[in-house]
C-alpha atoms as a PDB file:
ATOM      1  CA  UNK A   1      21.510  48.841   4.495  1.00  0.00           C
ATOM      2  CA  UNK A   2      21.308  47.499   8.306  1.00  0.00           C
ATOM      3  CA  UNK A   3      19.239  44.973   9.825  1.00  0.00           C
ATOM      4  CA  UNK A   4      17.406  45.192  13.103  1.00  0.00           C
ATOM      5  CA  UNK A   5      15.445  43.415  15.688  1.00  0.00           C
ATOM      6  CA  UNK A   6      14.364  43.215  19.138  1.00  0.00           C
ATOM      7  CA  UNK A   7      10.876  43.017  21.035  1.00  0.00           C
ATOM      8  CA  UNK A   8       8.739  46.068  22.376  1.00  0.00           C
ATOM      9  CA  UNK A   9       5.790  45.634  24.839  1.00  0.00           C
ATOM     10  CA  UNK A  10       3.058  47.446  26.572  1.00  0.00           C
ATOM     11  CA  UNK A  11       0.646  47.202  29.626  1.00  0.00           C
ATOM     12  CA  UNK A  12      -2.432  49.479  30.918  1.00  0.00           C
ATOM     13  CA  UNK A  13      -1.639  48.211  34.560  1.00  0.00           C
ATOM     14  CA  UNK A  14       1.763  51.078  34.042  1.00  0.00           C
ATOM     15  CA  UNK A  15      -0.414  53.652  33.864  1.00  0.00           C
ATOM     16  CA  UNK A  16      -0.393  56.571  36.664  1.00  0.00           C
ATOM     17  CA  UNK A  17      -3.854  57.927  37.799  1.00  0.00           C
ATOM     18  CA  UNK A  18      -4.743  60.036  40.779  1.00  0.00           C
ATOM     19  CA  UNK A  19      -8.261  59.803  40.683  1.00  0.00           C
ATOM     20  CA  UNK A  20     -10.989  57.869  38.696  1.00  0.00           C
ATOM     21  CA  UNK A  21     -11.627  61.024  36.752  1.00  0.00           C
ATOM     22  CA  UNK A  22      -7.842  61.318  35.144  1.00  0.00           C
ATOM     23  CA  UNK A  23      -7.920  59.986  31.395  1.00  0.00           C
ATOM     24  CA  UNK A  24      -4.720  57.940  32.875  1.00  0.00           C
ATOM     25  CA  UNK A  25      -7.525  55.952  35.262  1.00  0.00           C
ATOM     26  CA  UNK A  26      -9.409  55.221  31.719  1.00  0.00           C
ATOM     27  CA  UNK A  27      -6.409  53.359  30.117  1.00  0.00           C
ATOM     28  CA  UNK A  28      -5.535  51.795  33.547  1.00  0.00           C
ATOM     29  CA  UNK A  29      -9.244  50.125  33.765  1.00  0.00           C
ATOM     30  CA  UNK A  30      -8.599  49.049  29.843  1.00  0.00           C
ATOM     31  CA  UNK A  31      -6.422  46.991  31.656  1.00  0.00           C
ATOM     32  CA  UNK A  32      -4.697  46.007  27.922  1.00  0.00           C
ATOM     33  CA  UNK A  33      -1.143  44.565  28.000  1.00  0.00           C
ATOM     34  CA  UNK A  34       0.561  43.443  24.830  1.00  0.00           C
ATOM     35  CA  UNK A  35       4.450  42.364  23.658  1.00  0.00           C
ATOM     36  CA  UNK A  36       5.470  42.140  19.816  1.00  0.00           C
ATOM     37  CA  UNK A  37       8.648  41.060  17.980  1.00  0.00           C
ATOM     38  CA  UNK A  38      10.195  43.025  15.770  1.00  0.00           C
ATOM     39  CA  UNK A  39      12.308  42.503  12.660  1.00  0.00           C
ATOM     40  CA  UNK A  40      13.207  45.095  10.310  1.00  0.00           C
ATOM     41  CA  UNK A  41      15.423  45.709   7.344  1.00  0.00           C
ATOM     42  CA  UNK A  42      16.072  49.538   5.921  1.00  0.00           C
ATOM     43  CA  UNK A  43      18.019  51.657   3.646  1.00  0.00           C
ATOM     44  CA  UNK A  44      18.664  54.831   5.454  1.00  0.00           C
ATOM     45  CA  UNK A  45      20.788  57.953   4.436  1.00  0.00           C
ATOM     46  CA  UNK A  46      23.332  59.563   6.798  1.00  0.00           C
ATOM     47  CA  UNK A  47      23.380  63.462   6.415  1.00  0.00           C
ATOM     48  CA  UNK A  48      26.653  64.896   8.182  1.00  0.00           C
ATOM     49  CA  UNK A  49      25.735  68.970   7.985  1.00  0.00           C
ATOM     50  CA  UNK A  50      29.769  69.786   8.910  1.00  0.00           C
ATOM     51  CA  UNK A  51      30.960  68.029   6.149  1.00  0.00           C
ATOM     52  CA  UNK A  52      29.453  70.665   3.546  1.00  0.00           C
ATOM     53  CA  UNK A  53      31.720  73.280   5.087  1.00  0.00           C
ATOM     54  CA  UNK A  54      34.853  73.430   2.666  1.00  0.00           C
ATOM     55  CA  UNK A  55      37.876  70.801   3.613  1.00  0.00           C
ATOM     56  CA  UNK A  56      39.576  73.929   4.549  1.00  0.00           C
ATOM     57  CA  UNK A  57      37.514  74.323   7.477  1.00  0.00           C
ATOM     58  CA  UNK A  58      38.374  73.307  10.977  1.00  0.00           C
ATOM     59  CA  UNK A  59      34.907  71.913  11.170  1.00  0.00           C
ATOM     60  CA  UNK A  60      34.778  69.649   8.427  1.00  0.00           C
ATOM     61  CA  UNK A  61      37.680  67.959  10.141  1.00  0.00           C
ATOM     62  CA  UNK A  62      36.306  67.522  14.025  1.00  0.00           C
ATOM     63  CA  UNK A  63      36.325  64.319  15.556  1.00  0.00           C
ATOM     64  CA  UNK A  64      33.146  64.655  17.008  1.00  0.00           C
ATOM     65  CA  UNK A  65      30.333  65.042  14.175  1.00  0.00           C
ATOM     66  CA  UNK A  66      26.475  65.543  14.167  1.00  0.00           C
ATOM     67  CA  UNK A  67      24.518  63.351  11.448  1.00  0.00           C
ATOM     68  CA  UNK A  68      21.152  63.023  10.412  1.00  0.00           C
ATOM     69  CA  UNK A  69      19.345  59.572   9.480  1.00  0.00           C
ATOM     70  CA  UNK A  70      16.262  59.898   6.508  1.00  0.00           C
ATOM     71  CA  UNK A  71      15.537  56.207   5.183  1.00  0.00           C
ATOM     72  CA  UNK A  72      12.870  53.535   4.051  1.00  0.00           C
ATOM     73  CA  UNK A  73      12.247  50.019   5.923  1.00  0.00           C
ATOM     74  CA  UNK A  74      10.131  46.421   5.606  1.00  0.00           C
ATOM     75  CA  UNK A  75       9.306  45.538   9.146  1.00  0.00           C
ATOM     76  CA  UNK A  76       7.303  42.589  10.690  1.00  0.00           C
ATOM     77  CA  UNK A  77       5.590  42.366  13.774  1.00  0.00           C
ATOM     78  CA  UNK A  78       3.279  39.832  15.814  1.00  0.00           C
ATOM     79  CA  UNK A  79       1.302  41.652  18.729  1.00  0.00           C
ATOM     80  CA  UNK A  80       0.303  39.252  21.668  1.00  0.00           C
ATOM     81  CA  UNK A  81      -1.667  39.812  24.115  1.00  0.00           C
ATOM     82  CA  UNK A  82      -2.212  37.971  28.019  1.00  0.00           C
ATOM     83  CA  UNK A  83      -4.772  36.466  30.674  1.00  0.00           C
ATOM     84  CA  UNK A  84      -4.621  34.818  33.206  1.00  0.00           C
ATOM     85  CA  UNK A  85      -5.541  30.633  32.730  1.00  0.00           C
ATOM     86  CA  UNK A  86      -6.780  29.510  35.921  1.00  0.00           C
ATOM     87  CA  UNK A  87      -6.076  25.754  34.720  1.00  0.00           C
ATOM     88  CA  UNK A  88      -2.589  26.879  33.984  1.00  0.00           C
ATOM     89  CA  UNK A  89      -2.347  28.794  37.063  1.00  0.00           C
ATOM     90  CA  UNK A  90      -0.310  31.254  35.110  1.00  0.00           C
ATOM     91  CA  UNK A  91      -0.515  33.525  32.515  1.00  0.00           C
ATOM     92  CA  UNK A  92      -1.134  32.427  28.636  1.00  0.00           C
ATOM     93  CA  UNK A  93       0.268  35.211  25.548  1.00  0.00           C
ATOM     94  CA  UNK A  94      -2.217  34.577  22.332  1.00  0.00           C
ATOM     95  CA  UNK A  95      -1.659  36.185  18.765  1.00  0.00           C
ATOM     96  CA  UNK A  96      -3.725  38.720  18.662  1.00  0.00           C
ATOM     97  CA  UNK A  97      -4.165  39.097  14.862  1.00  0.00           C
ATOM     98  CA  UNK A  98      -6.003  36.247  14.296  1.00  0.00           C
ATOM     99  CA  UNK A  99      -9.080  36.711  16.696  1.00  0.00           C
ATOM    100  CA  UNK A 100     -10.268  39.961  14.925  1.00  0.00           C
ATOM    101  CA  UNK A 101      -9.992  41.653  18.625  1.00  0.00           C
ATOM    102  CA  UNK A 102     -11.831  44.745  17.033  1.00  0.00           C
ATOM    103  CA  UNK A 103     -13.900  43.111  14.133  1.00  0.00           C
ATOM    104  CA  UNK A 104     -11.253  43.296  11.263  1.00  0.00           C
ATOM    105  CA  UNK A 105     -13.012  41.241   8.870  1.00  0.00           C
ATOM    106  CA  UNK A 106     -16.256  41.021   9.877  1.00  0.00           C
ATOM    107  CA  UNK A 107     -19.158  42.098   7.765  1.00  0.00           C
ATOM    108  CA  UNK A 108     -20.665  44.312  10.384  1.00  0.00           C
ATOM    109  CA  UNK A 109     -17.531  46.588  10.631  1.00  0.00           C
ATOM    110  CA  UNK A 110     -17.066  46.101   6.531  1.00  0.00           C
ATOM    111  CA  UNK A 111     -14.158  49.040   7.122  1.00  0.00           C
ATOM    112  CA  UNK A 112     -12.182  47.476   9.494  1.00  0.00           C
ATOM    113  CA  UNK A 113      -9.886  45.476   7.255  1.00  0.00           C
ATOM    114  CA  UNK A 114      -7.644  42.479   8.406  1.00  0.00           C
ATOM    115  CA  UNK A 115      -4.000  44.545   8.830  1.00  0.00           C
ATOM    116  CA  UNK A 116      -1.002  42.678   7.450  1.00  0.00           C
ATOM    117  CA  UNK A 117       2.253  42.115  10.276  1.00  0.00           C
ATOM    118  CA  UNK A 118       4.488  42.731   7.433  1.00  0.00           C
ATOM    119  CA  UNK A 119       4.769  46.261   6.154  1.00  0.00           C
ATOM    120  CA  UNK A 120       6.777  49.365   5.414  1.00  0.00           C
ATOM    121  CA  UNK A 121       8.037  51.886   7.671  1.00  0.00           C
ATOM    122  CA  UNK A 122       9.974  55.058   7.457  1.00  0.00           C
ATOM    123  CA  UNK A 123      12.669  55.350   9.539  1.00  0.00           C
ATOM    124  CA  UNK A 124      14.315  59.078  11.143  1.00  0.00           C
ATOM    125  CA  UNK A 125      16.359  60.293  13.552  1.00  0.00           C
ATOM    126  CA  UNK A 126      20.342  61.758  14.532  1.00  0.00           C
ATOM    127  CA  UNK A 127      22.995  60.661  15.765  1.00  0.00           C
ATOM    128  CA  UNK A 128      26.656  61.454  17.414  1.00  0.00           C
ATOM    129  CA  UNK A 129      29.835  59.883  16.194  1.00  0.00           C
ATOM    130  CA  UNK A 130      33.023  60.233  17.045  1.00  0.00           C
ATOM    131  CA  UNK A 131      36.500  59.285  15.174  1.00  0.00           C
ATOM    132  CA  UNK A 132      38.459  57.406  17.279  1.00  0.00           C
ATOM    133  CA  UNK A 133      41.275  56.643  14.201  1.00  0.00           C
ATOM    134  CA  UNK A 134      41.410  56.836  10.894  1.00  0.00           C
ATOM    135  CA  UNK A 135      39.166  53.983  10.611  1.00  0.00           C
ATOM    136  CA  UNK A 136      37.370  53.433  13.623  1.00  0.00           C
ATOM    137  CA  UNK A 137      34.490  55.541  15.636  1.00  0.00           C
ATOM    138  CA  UNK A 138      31.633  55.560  18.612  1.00  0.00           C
ATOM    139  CA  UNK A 139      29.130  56.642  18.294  1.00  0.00           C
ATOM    140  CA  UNK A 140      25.267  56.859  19.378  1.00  0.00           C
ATOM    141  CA  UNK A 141      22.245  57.031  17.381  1.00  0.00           C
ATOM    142  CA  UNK A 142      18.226  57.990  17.645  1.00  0.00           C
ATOM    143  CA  UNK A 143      16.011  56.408  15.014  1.00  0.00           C
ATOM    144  CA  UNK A 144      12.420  57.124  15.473  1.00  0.00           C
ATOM    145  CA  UNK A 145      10.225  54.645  12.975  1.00  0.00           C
ATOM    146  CA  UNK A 146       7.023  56.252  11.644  1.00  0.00           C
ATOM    147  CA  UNK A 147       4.252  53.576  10.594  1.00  0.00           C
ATOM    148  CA  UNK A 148       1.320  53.231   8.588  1.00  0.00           C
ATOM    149  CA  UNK A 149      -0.876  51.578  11.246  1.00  0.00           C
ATOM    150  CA  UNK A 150      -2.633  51.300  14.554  1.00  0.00           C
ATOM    151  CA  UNK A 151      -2.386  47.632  14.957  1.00  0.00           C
ATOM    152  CA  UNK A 152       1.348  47.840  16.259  1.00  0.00           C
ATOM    153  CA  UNK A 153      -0.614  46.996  19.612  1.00  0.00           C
ATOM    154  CA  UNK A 154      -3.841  45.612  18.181  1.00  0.00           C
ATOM    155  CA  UNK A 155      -5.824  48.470  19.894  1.00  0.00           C
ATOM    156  CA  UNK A 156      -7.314  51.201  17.381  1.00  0.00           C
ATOM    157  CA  UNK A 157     -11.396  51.455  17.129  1.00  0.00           C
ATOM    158  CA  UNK A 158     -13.675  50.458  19.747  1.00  0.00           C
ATOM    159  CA  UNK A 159     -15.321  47.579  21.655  1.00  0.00           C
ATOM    160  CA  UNK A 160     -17.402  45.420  19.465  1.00  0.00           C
ATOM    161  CA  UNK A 161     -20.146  42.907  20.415  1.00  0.00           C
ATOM    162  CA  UNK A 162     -18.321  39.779  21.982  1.00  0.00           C
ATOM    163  CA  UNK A 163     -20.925  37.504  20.852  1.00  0.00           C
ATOM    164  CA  UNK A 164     -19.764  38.077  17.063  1.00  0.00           C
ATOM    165  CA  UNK A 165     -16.588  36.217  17.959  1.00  0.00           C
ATOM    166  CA  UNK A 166     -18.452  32.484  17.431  1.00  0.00           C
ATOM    167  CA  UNK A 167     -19.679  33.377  14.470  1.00  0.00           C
ATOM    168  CA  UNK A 168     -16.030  33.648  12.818  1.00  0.00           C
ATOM    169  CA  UNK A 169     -13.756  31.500  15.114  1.00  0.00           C
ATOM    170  CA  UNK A 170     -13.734  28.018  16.548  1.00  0.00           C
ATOM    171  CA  UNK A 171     -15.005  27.982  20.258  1.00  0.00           C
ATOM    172  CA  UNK A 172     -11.673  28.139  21.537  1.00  0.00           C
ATOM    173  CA  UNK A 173     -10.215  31.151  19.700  1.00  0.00           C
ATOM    174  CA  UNK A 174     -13.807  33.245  20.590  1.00  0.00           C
ATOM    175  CA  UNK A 175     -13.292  32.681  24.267  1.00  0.00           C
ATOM    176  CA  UNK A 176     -10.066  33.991  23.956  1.00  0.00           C
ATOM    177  CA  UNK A 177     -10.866  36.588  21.707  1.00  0.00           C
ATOM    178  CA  UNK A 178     -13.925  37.747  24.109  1.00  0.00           C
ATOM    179  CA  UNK A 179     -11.227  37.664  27.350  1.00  0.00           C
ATOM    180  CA  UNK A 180      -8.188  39.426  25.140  1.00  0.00           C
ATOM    181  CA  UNK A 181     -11.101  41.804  23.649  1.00  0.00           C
ATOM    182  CA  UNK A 182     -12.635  43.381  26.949  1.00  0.00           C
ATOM    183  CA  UNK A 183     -10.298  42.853  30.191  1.00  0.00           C
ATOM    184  CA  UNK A 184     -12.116  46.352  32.166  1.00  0.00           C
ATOM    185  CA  UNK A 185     -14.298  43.417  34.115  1.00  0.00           C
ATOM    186  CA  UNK A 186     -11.182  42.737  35.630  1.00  0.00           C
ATOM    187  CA  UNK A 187     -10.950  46.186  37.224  1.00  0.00           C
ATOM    188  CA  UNK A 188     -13.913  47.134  37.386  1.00  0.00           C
ATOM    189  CA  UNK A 189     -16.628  44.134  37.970  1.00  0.00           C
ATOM    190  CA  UNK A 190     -19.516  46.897  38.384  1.00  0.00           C
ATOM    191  CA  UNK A 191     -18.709  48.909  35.249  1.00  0.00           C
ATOM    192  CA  UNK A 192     -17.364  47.666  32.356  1.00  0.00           C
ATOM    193  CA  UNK A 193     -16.624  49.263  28.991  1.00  0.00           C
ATOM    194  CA  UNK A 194     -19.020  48.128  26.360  1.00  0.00           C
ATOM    195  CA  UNK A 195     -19.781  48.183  22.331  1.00  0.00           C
ATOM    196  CA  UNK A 196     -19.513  50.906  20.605  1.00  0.00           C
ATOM    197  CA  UNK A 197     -17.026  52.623  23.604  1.00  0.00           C
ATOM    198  CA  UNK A 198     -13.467  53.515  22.710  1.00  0.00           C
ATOM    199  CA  UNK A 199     -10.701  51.083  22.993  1.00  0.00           C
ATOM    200  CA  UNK A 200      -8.024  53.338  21.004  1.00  0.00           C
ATOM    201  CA  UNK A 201      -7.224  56.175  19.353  1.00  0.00           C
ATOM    202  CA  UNK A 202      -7.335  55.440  15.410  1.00  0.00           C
ATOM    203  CA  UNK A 203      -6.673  58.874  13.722  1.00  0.00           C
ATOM    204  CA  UNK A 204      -2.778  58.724  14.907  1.00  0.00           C
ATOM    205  CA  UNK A 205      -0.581  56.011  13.645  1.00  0.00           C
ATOM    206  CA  UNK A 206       1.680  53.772  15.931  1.00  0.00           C
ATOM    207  CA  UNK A 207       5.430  54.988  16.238  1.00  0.00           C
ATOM    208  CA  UNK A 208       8.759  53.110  18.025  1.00  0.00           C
ATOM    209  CA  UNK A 209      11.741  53.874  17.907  1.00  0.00           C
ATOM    210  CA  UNK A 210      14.998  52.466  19.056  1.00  0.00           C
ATOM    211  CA  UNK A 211      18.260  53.941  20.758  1.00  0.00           C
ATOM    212  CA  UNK A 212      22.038  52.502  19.712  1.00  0.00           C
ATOM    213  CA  UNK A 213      25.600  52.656  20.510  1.00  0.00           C
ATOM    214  CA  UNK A 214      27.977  52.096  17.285  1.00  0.00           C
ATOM    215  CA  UNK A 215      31.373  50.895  17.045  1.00  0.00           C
ATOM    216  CA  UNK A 216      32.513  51.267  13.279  1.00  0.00           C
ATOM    217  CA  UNK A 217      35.427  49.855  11.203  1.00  0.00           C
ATOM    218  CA  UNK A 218      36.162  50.948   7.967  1.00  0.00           C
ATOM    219  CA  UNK A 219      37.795  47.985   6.389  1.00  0.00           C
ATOM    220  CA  UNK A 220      37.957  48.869   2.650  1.00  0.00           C
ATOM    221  CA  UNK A 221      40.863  51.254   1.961  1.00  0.00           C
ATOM    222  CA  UNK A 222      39.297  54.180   0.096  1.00  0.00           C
ATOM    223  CA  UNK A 223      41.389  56.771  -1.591  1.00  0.00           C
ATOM    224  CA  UNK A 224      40.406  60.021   0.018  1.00  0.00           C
ATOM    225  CA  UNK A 225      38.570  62.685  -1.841  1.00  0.00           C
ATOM    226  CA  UNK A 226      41.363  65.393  -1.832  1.00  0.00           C
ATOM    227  CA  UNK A 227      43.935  62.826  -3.022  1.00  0.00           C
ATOM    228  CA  UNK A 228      41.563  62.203  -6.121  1.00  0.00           C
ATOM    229  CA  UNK A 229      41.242  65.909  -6.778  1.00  0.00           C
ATOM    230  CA  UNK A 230      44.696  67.509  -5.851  1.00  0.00           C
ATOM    231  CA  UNK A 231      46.759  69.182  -8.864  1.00  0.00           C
ATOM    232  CA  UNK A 232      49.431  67.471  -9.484  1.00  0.00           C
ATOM    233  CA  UNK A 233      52.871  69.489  -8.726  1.00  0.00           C
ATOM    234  CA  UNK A 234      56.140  68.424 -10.569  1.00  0.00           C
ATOM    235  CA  UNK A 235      59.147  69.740  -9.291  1.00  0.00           C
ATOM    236  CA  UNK A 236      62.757  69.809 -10.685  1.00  0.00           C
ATOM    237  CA  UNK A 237      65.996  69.531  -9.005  1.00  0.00           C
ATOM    238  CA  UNK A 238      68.332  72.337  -9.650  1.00  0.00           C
ATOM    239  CA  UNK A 239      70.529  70.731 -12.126  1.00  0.00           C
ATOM    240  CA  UNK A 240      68.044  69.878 -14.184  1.00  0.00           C
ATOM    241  CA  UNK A 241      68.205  71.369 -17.596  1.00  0.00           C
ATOM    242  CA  UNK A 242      65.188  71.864 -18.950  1.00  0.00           C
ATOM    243  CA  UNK A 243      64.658  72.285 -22.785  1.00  0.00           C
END
């Protein structure tokens, strides 16, 4: 079992365009940004593919082994999202669940359903170790998380009609939700996106993944395998006399 956390973020304004025809232009004048925290717990299964050659074999025994990671994980997340408060004079991060950016909820989009920011996950990768002792190693490790939803970002269907926001928040939360829901204005004051145009992508699931360095230390003394299985050998000293 391991435990992990850390934070992830996001932000149209990173996107790379060349003209105002590149799809990269289209995400840029989304103008979206968002940051999450992340805490996750998992059971995952190491796979080391030279350890099924037979002890015998020189590769069973290298210091420097190849695994593979297969597992199953709870994780919990919290997507915010920014703009700019002019009384502030800086910028403000919201939770974005709760304003129903996209409808979730809402009787006029009866299929968008309110998504839950805890859920599971299914975590995969490799990795590289090597033995430094008996019972210590480095190593690093890839582990790619595949989810079951679009919300990691809170971006998924498409713009919805900002003036459905009073009707299910206090006036606060539906002027934020109407800023956080729609930022193009920003970039482009002339032509906005509007309802019904598409704010994500919702037939491909959110992904992250994560990239660590290991130091292990085995600390339990653990009879090794061939010890357990070895044929016992008696031997007699010459003078023994046998009957």
């Amino acid at each position: 079992m391991q435990y992990t956390f850390g934070q992830i973020a996001g932000s149209d304004q990173d996107a790379a365009y060349k003209s105002t025809s590149d799809n990269a232009y289209r995400r840029y004048k989304r103008n979206l940004d968002f940051r999450s925290k992340i805490s996750e717990g998992s059971m995952i299964l190491e796979w080391y593919p030279l350890k099924c050659f037979s002890y015998t074999k020189a590769a069973h025994h290298w210091s420097l082994q190849p695994y593979a990671l297969l597992g199953l994980g709870v994780y919990s997340f919290n997507p915010q999202g920014s703009y700019f408060d002019e009384i502030a004079d800086d910028y403000v991060w919201v939770d974005l669940q709760p304003l129903r950016t996209e409808g979730q909820g809402m009787k006029e989009y009866p299929y968008r359903k309110p998504y839950k920011l805890t859920q599971t996950n299914i975590p995969f990768g490799f990795g590289l170790t090597y033995k430094i002792t008996e019972k210590s190693s480095l190593g690093i490790e890839v582990l790619g998380r595949q989810l079951f939803t679009d919300y990691l970002d809170d971006v998924s269907q498409t713009y919805i009609d900002p003036k459905l926001f009073e009707n299910y928040l206090n006036p606060e939360a539906a002027e934020e939700a109407k800023i956080l829901n729609n930022k193009s204005n920003i970039i482009d004051p002339d032509n906005p996106y509007v309802t019904g145009q598409k704010r994500g992508e919702p037939n491909n699931y959110d992904f992250y993944y994560s990239i660590s360095i290991k130091y292990s230390v085995r600390i339990s003394k653990v009879k090794s395998i061939v010890n357990v299985f070895r044929k016992k050998i008696y031997k007699y000293h010459d003078n023994e006399i046998c009957y």
